[in-house]
N, C-alpha and C. Protein backbone atom coordinates (compact mmCIF):
# COMPACT_ATOMS: atom_id res chain seq x y z
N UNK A 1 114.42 126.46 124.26
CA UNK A 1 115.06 125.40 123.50
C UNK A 1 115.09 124.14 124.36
N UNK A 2 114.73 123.10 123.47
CA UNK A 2 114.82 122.06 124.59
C UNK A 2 116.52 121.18 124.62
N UNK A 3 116.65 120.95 125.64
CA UNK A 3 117.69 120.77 126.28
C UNK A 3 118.02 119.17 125.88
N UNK A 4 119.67 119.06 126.77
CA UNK A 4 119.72 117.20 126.50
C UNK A 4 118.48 116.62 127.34
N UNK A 5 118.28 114.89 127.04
CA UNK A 5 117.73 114.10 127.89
C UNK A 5 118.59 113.86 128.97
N UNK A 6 117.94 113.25 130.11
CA UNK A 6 118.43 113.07 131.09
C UNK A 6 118.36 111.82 130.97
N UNK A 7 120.18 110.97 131.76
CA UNK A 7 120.19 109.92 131.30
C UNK A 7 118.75 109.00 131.79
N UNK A 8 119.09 107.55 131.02
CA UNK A 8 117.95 107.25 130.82
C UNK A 8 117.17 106.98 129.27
N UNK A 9 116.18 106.23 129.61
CA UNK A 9 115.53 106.23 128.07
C UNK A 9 114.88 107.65 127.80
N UNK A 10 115.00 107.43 126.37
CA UNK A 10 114.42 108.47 125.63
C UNK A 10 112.69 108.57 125.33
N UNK A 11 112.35 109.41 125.72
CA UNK A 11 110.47 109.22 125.28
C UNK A 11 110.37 109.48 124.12
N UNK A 12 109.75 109.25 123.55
CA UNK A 12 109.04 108.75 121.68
C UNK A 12 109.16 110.11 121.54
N UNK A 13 107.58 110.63 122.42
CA UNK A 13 107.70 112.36 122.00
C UNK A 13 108.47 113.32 122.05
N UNK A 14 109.35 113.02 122.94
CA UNK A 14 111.14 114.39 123.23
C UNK A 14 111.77 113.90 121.64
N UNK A 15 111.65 112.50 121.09
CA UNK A 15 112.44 112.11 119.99
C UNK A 15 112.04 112.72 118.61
N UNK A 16 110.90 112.93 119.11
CA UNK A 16 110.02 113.18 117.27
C UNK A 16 110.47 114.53 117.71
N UNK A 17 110.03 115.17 118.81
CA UNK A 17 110.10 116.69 118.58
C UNK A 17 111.22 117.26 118.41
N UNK A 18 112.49 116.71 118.93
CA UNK A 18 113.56 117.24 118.77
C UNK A 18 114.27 117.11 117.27
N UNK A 19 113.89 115.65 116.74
CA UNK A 19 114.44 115.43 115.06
C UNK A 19 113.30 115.72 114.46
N UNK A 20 112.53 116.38 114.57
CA UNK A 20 111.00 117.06 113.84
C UNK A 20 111.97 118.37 113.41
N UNK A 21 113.36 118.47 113.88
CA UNK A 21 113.85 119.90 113.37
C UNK A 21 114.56 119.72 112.11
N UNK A 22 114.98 118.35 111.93
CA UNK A 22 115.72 118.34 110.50
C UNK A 22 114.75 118.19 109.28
N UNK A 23 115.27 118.89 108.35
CA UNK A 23 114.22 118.76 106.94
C UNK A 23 114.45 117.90 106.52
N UNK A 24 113.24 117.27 106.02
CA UNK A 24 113.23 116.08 105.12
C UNK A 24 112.46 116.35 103.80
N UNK A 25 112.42 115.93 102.82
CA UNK A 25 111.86 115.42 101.87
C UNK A 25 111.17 114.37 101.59
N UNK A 26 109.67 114.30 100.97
CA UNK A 26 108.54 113.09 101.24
C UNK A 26 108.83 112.44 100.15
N UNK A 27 108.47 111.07 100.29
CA UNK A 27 108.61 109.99 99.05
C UNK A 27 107.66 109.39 98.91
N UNK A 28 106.99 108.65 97.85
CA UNK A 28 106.26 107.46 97.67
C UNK A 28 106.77 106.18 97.30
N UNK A 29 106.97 105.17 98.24
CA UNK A 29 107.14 104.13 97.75
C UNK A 29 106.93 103.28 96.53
N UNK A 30 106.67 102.88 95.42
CA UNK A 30 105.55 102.20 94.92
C UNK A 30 106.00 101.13 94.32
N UNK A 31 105.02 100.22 93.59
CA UNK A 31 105.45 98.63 93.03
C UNK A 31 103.98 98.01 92.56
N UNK A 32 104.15 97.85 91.45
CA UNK A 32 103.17 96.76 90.53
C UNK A 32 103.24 95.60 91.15
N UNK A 33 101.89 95.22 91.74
CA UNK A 33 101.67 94.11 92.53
C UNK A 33 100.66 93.40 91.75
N UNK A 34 100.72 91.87 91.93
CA UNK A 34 99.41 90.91 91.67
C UNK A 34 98.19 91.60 91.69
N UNK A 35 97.67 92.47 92.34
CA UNK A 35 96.35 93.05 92.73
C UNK A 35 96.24 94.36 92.33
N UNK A 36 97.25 94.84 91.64
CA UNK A 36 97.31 96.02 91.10
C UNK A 36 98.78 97.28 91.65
N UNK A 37 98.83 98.50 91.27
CA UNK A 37 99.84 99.13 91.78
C UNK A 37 100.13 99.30 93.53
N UNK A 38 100.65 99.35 94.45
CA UNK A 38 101.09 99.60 95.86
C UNK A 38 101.85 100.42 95.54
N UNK A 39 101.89 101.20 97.02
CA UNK A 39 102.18 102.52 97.69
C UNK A 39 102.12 103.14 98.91
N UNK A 40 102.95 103.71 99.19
CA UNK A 40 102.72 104.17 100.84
C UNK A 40 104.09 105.38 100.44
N UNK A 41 103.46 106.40 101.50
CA UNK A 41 104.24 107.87 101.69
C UNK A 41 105.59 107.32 102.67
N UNK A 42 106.53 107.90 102.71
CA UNK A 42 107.53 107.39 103.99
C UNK A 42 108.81 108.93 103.46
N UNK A 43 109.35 109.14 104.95
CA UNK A 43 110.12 110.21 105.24
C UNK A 43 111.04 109.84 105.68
N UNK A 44 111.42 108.77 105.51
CA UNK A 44 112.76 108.20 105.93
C UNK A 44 113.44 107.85 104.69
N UNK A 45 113.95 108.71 103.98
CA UNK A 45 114.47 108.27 103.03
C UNK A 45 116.01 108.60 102.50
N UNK A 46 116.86 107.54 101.93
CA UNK A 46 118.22 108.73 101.94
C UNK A 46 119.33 107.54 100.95
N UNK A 47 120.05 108.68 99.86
CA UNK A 47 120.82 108.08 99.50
C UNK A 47 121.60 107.11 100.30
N UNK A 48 122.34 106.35 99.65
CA UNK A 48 123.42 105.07 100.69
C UNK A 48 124.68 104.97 99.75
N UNK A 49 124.98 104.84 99.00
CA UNK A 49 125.79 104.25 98.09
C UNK A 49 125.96 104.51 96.65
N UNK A 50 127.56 105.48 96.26
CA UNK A 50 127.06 105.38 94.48
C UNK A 50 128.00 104.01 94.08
N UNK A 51 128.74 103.43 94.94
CA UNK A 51 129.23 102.33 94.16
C UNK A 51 129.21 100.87 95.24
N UNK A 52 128.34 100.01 95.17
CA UNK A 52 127.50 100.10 94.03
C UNK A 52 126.42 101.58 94.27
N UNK A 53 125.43 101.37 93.42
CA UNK A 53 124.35 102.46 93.53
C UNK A 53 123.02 101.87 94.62
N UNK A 54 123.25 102.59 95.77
CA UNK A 54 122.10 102.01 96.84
C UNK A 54 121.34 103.20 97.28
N UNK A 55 120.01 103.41 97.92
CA UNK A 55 119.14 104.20 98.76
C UNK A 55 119.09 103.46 99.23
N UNK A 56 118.47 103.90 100.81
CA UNK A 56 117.39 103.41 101.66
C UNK A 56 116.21 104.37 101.98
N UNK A 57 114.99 103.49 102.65
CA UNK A 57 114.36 104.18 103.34
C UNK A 57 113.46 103.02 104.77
N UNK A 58 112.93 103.77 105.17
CA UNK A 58 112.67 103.28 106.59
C UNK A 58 110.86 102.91 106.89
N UNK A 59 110.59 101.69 106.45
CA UNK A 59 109.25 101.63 106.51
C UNK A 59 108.69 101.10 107.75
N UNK A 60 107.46 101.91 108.62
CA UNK A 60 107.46 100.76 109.90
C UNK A 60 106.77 99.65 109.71
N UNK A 61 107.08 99.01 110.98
CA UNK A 61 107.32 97.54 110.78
C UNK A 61 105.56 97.45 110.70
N UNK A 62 104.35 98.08 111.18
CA UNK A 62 103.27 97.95 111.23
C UNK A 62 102.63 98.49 109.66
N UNK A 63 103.26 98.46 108.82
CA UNK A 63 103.00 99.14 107.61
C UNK A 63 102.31 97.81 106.78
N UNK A 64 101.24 97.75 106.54
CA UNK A 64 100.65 96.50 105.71
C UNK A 64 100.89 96.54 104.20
N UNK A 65 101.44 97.79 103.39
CA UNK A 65 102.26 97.63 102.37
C UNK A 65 103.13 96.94 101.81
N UNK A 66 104.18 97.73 103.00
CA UNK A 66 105.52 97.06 102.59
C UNK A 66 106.12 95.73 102.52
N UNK A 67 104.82 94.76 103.27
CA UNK A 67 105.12 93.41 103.16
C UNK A 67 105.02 92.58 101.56
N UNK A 68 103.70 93.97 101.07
CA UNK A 68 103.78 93.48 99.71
C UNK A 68 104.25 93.70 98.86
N UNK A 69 105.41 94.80 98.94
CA UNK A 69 106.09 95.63 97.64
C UNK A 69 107.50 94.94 98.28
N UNK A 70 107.98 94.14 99.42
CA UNK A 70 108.61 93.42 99.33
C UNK A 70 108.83 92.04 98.82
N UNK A 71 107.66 91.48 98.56
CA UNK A 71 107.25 90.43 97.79
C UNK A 71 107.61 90.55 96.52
N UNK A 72 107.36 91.39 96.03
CA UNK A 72 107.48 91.97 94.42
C UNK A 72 109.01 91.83 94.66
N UNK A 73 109.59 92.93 95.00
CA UNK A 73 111.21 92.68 95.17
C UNK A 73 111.73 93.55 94.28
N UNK A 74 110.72 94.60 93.57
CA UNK A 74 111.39 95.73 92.64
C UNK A 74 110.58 97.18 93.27
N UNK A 75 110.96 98.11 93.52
CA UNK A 75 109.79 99.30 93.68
C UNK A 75 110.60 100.18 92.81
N UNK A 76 109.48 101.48 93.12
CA UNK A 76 110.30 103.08 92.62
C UNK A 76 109.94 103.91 93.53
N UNK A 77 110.94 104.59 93.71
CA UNK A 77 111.19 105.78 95.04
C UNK A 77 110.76 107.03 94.27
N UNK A 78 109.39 107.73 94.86
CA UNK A 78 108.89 108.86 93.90
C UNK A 78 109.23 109.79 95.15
N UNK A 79 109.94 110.97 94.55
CA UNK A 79 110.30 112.18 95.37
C UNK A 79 109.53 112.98 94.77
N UNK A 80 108.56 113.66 95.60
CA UNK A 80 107.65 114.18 95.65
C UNK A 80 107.82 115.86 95.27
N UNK A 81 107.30 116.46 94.84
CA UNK A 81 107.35 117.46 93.94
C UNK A 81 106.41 118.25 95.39
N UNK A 82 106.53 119.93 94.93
CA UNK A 82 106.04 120.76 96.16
C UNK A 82 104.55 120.81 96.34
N UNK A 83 103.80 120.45 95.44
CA UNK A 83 102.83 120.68 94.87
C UNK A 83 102.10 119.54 95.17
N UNK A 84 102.47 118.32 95.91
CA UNK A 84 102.24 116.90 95.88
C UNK A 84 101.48 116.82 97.69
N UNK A 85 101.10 118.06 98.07
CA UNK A 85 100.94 117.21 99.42
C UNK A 85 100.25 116.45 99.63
N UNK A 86 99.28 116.50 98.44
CA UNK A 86 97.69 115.83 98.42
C UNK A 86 97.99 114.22 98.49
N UNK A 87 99.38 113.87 97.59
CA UNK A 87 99.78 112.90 96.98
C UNK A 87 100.43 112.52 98.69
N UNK A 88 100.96 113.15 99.25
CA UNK A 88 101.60 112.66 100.54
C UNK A 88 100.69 112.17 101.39
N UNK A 89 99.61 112.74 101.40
CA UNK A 89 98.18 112.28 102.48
C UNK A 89 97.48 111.47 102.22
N UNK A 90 97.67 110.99 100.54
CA UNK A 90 96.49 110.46 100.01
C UNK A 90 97.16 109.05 100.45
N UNK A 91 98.67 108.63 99.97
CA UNK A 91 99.52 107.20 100.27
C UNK A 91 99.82 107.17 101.55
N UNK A 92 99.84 108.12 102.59
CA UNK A 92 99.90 107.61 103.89
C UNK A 92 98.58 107.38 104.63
N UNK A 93 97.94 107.18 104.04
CA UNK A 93 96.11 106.18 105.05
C UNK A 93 96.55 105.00 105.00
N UNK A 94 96.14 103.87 105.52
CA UNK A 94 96.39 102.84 106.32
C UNK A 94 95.56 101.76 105.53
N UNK A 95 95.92 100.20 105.17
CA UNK A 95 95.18 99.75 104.86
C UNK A 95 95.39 99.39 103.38
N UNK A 96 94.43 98.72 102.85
CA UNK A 96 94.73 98.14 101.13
C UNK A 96 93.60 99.00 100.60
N UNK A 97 93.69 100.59 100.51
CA UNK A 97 92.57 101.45 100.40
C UNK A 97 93.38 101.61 98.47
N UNK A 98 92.21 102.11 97.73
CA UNK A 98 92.83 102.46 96.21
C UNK A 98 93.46 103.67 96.63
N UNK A 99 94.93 103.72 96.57
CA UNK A 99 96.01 105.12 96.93
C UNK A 99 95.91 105.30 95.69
N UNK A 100 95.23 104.73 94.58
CA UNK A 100 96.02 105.59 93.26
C UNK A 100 94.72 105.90 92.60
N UNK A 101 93.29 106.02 93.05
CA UNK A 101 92.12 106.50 92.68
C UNK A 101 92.87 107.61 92.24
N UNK A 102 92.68 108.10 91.10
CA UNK A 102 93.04 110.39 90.50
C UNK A 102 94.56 110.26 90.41
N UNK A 103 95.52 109.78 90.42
CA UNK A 103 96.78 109.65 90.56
C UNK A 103 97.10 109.21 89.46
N UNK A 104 97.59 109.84 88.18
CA UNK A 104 98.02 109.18 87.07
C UNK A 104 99.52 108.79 87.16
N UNK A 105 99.95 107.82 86.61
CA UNK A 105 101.16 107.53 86.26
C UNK A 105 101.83 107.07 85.14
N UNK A 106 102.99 106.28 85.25
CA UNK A 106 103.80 105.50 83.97
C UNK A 106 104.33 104.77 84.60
N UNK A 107 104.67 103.27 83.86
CA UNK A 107 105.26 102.55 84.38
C UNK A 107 106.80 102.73 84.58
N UNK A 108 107.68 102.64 85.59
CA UNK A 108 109.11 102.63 85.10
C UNK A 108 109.41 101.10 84.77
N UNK A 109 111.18 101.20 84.38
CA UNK A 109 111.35 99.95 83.74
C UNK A 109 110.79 98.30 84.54
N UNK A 110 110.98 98.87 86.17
CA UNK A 110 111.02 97.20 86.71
C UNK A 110 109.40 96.91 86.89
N UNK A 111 108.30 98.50 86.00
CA UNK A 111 106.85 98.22 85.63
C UNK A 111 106.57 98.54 87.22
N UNK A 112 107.33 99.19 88.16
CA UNK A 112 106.72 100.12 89.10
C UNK A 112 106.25 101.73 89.02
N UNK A 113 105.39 102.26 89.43
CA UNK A 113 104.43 103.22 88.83
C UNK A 113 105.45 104.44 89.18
N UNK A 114 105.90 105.45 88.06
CA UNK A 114 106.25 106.33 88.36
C UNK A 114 105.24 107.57 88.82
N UNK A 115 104.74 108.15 89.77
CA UNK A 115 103.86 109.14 89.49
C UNK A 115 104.08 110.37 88.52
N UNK A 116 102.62 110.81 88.19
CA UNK A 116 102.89 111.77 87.05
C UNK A 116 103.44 113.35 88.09
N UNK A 117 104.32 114.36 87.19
CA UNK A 117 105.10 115.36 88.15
C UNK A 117 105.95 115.24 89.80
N UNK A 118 106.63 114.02 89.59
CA UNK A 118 107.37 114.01 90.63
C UNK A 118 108.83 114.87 90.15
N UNK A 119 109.15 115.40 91.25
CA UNK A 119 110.50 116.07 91.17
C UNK A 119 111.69 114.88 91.06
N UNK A 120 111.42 113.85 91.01
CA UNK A 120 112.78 112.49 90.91
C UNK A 120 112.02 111.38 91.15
N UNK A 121 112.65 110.12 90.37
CA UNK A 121 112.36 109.05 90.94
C UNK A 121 113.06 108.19 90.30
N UNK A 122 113.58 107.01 91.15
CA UNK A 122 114.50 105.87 91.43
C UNK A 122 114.02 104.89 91.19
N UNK A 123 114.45 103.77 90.22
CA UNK A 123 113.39 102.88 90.42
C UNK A 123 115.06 101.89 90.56
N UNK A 124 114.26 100.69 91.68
CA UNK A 124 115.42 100.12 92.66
C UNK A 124 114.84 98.59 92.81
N UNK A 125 115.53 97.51 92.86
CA UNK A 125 115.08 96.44 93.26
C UNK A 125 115.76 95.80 94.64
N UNK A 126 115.11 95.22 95.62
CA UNK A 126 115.64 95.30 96.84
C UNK A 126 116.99 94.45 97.03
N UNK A 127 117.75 95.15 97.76
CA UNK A 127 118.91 94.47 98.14
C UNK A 127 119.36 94.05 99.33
N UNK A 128 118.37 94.39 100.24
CA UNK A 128 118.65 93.91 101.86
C UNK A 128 118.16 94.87 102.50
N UNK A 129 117.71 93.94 103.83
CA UNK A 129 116.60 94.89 104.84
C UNK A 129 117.73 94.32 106.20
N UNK A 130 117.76 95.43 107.24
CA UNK A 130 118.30 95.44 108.52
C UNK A 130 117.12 95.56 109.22
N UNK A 131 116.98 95.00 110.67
CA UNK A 131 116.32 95.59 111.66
C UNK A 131 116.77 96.96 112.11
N UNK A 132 115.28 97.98 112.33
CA UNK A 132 115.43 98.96 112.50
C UNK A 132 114.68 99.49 114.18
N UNK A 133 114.46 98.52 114.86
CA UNK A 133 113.91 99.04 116.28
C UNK A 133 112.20 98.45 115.36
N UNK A 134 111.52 99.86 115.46
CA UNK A 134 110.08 99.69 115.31
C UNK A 134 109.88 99.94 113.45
N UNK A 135 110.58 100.05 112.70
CA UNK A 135 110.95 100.43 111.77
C UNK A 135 111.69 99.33 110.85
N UNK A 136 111.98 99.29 109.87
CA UNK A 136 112.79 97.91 108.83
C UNK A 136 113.67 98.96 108.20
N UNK A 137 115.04 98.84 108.04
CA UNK A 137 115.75 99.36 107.12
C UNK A 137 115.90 98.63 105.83
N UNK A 138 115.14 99.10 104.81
CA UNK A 138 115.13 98.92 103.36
C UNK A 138 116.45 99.23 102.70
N UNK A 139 116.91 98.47 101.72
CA UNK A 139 117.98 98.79 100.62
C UNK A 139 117.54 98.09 99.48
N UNK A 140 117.84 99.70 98.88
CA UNK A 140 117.23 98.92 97.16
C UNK A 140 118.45 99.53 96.15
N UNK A 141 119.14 98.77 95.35
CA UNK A 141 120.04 98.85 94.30
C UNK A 141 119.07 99.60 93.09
N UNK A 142 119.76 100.61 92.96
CA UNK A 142 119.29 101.58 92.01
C UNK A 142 119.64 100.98 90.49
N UNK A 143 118.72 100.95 89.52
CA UNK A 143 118.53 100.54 88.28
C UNK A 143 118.27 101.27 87.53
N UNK A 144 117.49 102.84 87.32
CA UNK A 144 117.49 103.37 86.76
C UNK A 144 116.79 104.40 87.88
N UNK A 145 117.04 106.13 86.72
CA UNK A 145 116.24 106.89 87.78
C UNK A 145 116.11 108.32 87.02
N UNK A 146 115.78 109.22 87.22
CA UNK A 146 115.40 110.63 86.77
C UNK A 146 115.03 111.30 87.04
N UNK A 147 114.92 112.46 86.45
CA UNK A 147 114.54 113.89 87.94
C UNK A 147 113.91 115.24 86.65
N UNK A 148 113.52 115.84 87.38
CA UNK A 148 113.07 117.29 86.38
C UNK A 148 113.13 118.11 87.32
N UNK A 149 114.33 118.88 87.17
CA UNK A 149 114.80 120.18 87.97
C UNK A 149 113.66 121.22 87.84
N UNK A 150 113.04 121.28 87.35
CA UNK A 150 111.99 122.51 87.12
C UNK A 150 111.13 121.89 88.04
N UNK A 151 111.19 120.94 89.12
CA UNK A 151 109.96 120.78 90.00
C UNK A 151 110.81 120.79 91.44
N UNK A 152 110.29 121.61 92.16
CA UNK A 152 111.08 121.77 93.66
C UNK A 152 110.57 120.69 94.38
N UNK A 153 111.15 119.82 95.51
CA UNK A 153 110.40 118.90 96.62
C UNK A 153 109.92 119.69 97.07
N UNK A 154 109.30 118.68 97.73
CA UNK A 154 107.80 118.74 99.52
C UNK A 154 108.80 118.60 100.15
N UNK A 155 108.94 119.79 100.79
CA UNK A 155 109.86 119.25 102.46
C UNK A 155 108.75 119.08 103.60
N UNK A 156 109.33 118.94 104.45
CA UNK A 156 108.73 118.48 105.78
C UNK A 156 109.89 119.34 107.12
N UNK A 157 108.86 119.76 107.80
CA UNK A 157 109.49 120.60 109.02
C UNK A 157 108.71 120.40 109.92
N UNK A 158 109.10 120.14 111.05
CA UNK A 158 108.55 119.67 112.60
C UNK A 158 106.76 119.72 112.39
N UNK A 159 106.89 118.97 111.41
CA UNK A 159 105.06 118.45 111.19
C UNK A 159 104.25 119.34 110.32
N UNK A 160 105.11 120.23 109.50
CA UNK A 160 104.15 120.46 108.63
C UNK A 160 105.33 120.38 107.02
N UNK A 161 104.09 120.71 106.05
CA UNK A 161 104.80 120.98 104.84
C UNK A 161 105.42 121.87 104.31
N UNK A 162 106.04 122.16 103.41
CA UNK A 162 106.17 123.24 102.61
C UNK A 162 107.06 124.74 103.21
N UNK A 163 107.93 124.16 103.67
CA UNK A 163 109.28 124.84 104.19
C UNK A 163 109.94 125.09 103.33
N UNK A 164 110.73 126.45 103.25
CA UNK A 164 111.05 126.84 102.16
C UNK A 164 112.41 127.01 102.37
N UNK A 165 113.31 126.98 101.63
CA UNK A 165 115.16 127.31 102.01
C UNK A 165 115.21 128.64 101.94
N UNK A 166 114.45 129.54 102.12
CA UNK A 166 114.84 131.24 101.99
C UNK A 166 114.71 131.06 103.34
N UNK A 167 116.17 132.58 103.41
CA UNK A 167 116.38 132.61 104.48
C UNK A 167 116.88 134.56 104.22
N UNK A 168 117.26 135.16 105.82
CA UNK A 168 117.47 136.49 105.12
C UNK A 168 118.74 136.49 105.69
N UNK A 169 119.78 135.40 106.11
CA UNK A 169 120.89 135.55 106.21
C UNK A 169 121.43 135.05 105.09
N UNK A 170 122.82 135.54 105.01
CA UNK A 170 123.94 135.84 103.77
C UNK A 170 123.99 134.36 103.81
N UNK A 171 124.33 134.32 102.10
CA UNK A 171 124.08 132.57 101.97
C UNK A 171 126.00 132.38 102.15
């Protein structure tokens, strides 16, 4: 097991590997842009607020997306269904590449792309960004949103997918 750091700065890699242990759940960003739909995968994501109604999530600052789905100033937070990893790999490549080549969707109300079979999605217009180190802390005021319990998330576990909550101790 790895142990505390020793004081001192922290190395990148002791950081990922050690919070590589909490589960997360994958998202797609997305937003109807001038040039067509935007998107990018991100794992930083997390309720904030039901009153008012806020999420965040954590886009890095080297992300050539998010400069443009902040422009827009409305997105939708697609929580990714188990079945979606393809969808997780396909929006995290780099670049103004077509992420939504085979990817059907619907518009939600603020006309950001809901993907088709997501387990939830939020659609949010931004409400304030913090500095986050190497990272931007996003806040988006929730406007509308929906979910279909009959679809489990994509989790994420110290770098891979599809971690499951069974366990063989007594719940």
């Amino acid at each position: 097991m790895t142990g505390s750091a020793p004081p001192g700065p922290v190395s990148p890699a002791v950081m990922r590997e050690v919070l590589g242990h909490f589960v997360s759940g994958i998202v797609v960003i997305t937003a109807s842009g001038d040039g067509g739909p935007l998107g990018f995968t991100c794992q930083s994501f997390a309720s904030l607020s039901l009153d008012p109604p806020l999420i965040s999530f954590a886009p890095a600052r080297s992300s050539t997306t998010w400069p443009r789905i902040r422009k827009v100033g409305a997105f939708c937070v697609n929580v990714l269904a188990a079945d979606h990893e393809h969808v997780s790999v396909g929006f995290a490549r780099p670049g103004h590449l077509d992420k939504f080549a085979g990817v059907n969707w619907r518009p939600a109300p603020s006309g950001a792309p809901v993907l088709e079979g997501v387990s939830a999605w939020i659609d949010c217009r931004l409400w304030g960004e913090h500095d986050g180190g190497d990272h931007t802390i996003a806040v988006g005021e929730v406007l509308d949103l929906g979910a279909d319990p009959s679809r489990a998330p994509l989790l994420y576990y110290r770098g891979q997918y599809g971690v499951t909550a069974e366990s063989d101790e007594p719940h």
